[in-house]
Protein backbone atom coordinates (compact mmCIF):
# COMPACT_ATOMS: atom_id res chain seq x y z
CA UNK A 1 -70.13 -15.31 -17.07
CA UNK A 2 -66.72 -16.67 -16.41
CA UNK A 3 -64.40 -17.96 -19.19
CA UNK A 4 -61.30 -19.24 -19.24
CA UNK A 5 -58.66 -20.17 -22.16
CA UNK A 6 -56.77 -22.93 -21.35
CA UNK A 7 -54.13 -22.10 -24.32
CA UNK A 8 -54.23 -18.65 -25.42
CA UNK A 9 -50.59 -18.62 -26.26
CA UNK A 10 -51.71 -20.36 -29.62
CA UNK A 11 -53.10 -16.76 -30.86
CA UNK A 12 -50.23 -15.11 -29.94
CA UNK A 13 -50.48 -11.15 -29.03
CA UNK A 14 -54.04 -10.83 -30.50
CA UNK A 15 -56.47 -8.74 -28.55
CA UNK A 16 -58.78 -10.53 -26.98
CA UNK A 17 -61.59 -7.59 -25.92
CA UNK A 18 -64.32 -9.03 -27.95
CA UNK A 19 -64.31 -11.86 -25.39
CA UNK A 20 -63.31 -10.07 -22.20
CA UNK A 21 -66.76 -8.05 -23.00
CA UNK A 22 -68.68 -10.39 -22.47
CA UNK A 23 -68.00 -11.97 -19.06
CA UNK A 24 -64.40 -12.37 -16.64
CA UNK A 25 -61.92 -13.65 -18.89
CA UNK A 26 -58.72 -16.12 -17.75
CA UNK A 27 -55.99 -16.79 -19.92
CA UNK A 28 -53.46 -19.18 -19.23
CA UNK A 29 -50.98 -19.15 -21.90
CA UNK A 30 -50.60 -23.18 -22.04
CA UNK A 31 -52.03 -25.61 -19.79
CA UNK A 32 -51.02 -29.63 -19.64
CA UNK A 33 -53.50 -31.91 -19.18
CA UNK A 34 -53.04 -31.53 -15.19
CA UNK A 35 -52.83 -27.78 -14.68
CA UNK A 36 -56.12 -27.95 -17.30
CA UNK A 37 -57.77 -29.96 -14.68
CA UNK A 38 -57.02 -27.48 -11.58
CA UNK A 39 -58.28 -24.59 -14.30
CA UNK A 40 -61.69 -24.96 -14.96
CA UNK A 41 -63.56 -25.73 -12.34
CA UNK A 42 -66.24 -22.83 -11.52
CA UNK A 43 -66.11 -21.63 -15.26
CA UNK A 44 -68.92 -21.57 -17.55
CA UNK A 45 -67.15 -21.01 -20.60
CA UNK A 46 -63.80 -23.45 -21.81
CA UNK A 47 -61.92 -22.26 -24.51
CA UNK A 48 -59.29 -23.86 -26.38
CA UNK A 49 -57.14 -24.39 -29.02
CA UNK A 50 -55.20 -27.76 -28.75
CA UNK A 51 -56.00 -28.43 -25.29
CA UNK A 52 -57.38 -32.24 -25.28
CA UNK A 53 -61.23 -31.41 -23.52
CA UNK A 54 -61.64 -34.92 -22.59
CA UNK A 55 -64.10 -36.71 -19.79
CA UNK A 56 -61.99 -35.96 -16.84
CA UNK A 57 -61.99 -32.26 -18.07
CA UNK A 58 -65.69 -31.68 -18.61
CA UNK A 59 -66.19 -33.52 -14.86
CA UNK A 60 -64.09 -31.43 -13.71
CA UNK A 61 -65.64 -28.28 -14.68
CA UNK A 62 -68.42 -28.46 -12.69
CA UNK A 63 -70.11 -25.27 -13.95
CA UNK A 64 -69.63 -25.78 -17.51
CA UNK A 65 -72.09 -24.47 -19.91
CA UNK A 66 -70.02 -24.54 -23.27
CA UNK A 67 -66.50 -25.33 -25.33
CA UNK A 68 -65.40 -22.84 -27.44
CA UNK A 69 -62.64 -24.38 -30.06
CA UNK A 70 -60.34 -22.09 -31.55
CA UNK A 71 -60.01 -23.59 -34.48
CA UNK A 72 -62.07 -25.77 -36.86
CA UNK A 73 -61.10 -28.76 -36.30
CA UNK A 74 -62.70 -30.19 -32.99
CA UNK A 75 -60.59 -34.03 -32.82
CA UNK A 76 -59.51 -33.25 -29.32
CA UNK A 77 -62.55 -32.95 -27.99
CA UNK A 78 -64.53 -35.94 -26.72
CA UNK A 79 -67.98 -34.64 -28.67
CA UNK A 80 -70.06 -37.56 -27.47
CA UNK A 81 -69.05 -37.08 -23.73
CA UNK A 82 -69.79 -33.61 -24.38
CA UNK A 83 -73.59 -34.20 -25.76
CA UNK A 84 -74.01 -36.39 -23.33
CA UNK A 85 -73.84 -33.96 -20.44
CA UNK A 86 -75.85 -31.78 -22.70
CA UNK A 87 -72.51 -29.01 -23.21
CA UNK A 88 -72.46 -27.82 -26.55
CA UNK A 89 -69.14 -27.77 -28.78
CA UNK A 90 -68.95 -24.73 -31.02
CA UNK A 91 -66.26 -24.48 -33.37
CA UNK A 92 -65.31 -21.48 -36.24
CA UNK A 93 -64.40 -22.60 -39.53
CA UNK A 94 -63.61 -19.92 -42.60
CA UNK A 95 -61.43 -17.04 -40.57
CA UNK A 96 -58.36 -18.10 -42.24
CA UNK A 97 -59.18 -18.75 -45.73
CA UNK A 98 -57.15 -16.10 -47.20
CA UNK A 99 -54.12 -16.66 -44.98
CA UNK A 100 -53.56 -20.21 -46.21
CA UNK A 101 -54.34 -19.37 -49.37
CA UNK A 102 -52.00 -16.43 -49.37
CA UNK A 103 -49.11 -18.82 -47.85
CA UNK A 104 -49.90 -21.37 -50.27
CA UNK A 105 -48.83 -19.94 -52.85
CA UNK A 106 -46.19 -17.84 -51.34
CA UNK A 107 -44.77 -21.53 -50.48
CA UNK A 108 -45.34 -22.32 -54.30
CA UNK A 109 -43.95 -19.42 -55.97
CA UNK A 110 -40.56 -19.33 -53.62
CA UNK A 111 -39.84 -23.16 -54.88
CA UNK A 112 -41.18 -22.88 -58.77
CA UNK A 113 -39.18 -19.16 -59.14
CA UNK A 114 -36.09 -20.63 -57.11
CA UNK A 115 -36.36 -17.76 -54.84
CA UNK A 116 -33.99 -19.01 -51.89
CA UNK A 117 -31.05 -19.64 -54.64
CA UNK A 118 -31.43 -16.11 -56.07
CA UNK A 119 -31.66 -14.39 -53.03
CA UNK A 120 -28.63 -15.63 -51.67
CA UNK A 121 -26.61 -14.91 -54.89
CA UNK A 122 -27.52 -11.22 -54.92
CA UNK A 123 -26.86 -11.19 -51.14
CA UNK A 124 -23.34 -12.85 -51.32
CA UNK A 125 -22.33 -10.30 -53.31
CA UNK A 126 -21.89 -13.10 -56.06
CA UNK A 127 -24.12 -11.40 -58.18
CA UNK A 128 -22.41 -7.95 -58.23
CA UNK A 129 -19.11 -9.84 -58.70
CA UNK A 130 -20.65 -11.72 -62.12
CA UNK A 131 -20.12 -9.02 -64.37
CA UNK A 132 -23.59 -9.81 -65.87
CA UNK A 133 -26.77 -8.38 -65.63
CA UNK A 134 -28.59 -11.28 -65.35
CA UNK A 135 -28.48 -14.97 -63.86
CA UNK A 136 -29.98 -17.78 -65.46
CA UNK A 137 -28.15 -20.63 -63.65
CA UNK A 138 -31.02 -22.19 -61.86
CA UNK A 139 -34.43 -21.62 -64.52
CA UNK A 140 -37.53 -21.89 -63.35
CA UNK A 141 -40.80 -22.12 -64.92
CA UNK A 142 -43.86 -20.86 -65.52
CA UNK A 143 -47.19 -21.76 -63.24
CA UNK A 144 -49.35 -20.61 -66.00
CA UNK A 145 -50.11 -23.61 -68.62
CA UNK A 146 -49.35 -25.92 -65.53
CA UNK A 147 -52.19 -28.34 -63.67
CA UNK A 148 -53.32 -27.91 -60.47
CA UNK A 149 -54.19 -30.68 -58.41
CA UNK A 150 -55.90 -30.04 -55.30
CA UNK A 151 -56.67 -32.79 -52.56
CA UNK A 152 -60.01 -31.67 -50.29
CA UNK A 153 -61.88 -29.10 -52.22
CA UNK A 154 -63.51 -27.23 -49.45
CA UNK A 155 -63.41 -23.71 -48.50
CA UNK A 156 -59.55 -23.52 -49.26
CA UNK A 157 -59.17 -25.76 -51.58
CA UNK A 158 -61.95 -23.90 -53.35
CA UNK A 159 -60.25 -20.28 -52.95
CA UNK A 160 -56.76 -22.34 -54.07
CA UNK A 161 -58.16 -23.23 -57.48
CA UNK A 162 -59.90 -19.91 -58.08
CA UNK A 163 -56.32 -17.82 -57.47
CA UNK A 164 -54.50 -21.03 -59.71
CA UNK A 165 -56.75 -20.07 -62.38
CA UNK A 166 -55.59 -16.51 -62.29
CA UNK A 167 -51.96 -17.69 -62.75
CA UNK A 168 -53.37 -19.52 -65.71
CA UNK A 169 -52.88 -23.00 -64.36
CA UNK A 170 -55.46 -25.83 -65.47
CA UNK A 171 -57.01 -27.10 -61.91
CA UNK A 172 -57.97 -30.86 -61.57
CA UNK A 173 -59.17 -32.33 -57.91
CA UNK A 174 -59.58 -35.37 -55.82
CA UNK A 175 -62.93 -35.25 -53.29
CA UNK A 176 -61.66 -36.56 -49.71
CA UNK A 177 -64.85 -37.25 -49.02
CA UNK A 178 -65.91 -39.42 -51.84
CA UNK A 179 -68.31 -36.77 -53.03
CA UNK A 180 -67.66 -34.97 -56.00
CA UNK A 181 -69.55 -31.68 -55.51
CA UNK A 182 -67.62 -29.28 -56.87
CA UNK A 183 -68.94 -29.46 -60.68
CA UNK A 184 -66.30 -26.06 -61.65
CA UNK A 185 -63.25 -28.14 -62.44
CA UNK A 186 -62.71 -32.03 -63.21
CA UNK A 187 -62.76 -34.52 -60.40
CA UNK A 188 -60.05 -37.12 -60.72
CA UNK A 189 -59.42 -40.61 -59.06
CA UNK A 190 -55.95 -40.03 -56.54
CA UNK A 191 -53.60 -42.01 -58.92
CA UNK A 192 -54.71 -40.14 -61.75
CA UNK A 193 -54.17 -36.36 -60.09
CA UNK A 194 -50.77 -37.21 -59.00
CA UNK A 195 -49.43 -38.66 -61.80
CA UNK A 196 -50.71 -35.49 -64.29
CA UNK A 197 -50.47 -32.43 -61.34
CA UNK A 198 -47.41 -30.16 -61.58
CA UNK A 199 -48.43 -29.12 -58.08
CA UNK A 200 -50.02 -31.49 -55.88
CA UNK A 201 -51.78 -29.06 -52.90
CA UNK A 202 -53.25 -31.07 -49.85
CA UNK A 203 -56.19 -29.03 -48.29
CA UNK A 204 -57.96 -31.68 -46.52
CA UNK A 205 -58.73 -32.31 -42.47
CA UNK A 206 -57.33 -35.23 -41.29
CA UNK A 207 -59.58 -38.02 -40.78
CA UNK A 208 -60.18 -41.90 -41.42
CA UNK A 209 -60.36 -41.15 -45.19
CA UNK A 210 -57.20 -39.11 -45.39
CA UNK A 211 -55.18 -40.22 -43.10
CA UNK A 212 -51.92 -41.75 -44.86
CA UNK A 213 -53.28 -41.03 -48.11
CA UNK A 214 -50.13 -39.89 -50.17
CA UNK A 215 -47.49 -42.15 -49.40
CA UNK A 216 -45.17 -43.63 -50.79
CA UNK A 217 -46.97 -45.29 -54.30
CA UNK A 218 -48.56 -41.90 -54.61
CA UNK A 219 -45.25 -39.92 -54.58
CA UNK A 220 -43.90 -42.36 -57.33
CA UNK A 221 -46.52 -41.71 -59.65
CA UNK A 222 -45.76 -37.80 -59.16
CA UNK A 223 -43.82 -36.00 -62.14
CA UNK A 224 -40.04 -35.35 -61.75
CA UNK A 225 -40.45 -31.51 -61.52
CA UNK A 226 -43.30 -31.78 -59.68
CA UNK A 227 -43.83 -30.04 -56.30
CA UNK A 228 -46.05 -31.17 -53.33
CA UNK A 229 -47.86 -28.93 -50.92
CA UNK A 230 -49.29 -29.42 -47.62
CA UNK A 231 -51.29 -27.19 -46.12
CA UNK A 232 -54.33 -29.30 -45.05
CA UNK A 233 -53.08 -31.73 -42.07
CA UNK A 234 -49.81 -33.70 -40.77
CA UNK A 235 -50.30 -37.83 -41.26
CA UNK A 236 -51.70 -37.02 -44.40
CA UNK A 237 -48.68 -37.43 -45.88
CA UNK A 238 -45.68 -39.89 -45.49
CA UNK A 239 -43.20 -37.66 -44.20
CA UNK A 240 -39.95 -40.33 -44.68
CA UNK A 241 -41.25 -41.22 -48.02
CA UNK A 242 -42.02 -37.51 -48.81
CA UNK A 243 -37.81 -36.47 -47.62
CA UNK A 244 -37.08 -39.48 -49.63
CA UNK A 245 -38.79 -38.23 -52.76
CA UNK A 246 -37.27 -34.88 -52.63
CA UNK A 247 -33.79 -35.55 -51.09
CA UNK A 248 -33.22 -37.90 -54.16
CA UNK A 249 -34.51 -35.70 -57.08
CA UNK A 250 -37.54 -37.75 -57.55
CA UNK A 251 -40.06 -34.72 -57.00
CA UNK A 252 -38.16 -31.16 -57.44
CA UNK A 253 -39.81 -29.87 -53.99
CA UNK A 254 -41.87 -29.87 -51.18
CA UNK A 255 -43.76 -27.17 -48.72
CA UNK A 256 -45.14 -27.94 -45.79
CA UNK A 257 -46.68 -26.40 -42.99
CA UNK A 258 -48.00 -28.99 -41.22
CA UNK A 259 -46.64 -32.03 -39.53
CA UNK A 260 -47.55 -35.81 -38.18
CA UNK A 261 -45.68 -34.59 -34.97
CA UNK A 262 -46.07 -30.60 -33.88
CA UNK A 263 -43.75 -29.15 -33.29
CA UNK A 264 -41.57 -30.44 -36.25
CA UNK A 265 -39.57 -33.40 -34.17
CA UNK A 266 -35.85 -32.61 -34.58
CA UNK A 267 -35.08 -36.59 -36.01
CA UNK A 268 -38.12 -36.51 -38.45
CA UNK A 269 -36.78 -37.29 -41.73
CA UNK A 270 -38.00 -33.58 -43.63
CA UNK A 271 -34.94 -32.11 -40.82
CA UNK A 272 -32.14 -34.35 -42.24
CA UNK A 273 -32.78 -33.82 -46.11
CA UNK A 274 -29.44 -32.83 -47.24
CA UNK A 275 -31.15 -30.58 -50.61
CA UNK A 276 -32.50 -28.36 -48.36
CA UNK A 277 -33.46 -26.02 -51.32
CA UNK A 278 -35.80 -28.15 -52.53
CA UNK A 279 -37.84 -27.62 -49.06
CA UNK A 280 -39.81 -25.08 -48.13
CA UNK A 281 -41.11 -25.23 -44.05
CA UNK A 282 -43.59 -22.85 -41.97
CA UNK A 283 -44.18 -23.64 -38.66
CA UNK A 284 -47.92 -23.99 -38.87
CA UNK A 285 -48.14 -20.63 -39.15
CA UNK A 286 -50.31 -20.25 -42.53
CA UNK A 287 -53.60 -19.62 -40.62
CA UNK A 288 -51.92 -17.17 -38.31
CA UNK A 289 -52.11 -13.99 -40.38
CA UNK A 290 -52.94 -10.64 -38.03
CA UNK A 291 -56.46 -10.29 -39.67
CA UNK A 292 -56.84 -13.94 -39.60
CA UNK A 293 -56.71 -14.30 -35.72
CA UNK A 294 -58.30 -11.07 -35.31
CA UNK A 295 -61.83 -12.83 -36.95
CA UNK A 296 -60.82 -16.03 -34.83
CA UNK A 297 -61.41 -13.94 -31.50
CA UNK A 298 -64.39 -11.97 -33.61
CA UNK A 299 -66.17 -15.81 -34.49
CA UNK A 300 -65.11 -17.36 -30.41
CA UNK A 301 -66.90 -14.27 -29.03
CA UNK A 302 -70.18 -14.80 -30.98
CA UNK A 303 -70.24 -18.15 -30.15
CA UNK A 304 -70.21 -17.29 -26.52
CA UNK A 305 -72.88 -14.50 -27.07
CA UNK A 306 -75.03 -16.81 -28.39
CA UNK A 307 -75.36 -19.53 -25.85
């Protein structure tokens, strides 16, 4: 079997032996839409990450048996083309639960515990120069007693609520899909979750329901010490209303790891807020942990095994 990935780059240093045993693996570390087209022909296998599989790819692989996506989301691949030339599309959802989870709150608890400010005060040397012990010049505030209000609860948003509910926050969410199945914690109309969340989390796909979905009459309804989080999708948020929001004190912060435009454009409006405190940025890196890729490569390879 020969299988090639079109964008390995995207997993970084990651082995990739589960794959390799299973047939002669190519990797190409990034491939534009007209190197993809000289790569594939003669390959059974396609596997990619953001790599747009389109119907002048598939024709072009004339040997093509299956597309592996390395991810869970599968909007850059033409699925109907696909089925039509009887190629199956197997994605993975669930490896990296934990790792957005994990940076979702690591995003969270650096903005609500001010955890830039004091940092750099202790490494200026400020603090040792204070003649205190302590430094209460910036107070923050405690998660527990606070609402949670999660947008898409899925697998993530699931996981998000359960570890808010440790910190003793009160969780409250809006279904993107217009199906309230989640009967563990109320289910509240958009307009309503804003205005009463102390954290607003986004952990939804992108899609005709969601996209543009907080703009800018959602961030207005938002509390003044309120802090939004997106870890679901870019374009699910107004970005210039969003930098607007937090530049001017209307919100007290945002964290985001995704973006509209990837990577981060250098003119998008989140890269000239002035109150750059109040922002917290990850390169859409919260799926990425080690053991998080690892079961990526784990889930690709068993959906090659299987075909």
């Amino acid at each position: 079997m020969k299988i090639v990935f079109l964008d390995a780059a995207t997993l970084g240093d990651v082995s990739f032996a589960p794959i390799e045993r299973l047939g002669e693996l190519t990797c190409w570390q990034t491939s534009d839409a007209s190197e993809a087209l000289e790569r594939v022909p003669g390959y059974d296998v396609i596997v990619t990450n953001k790599v747009r599989v389109d119907k002048g790819l598939i024709d072009a692989a004339d040997n093509l048996k299956l597309i592996c996506v390395a991810a869970t989301g599968v909007n850059n691949i033409d699925l109907e083309y696909a089925a039509s030339k009887g190629i199956p599309v197997r994605n993975v959802a669930g490896y990296s639960t934990e790792s957005v989870v994990q940076c979702t709150f690591m995003h969270i608890l650096s903005l609500a515990g001010k955890l830039p400010y004091y940092d750099a005060k202790v490494k200026s040397g400020e603090y040792s120069r204070s003649g205190l012990f302590t430094d209460v010049s910036k107070p923050f505030r405690e998660l527990s007693g606070k609402t949670m209000g999660i947008i898409g609860m899925g697998t993530i948003g699931s996981r998000v609520a359960k570890v808010a509910s440790a910190f003793g926050m009160e969780v409250v969410y809006f279904s993107t899909s217009g199906t309230s199945h989640c009967s563990d914690y109320p289910s509240l109309p958009i307009d309503e979750l804003m205005s009463m969340s102390d954290v607003v989390s986004v952990h939804a796909p992108l899609n005709s329901r969601t996209a543009g979905l907080i703009g800018a009459r959602e961030i207005s309804l938002m509390k003044p010490d309120a802090i939004l989080v997106n870890m679901g999708r870019g374009g699910i948020v107004d970005e210039a209303a969003l930098a607007d929001a937090v530049d001017s004190g209307r919100i007290a912060g945002a964290a985001l790891d995704v973006y509209s435009s990837e990577p981060l454009p250098e003119d998008n409006p989140l890269s000239r807020i002035v109150h750059k405190e109040r922002l917290s940025l990850t390169p859409h890196t919260a799926w990425a942990s080690v053991e998080a890729r690892n079961r990526l490569v784990e889930m690709i390879a068993a959906n090659i095994a299987s075909l």
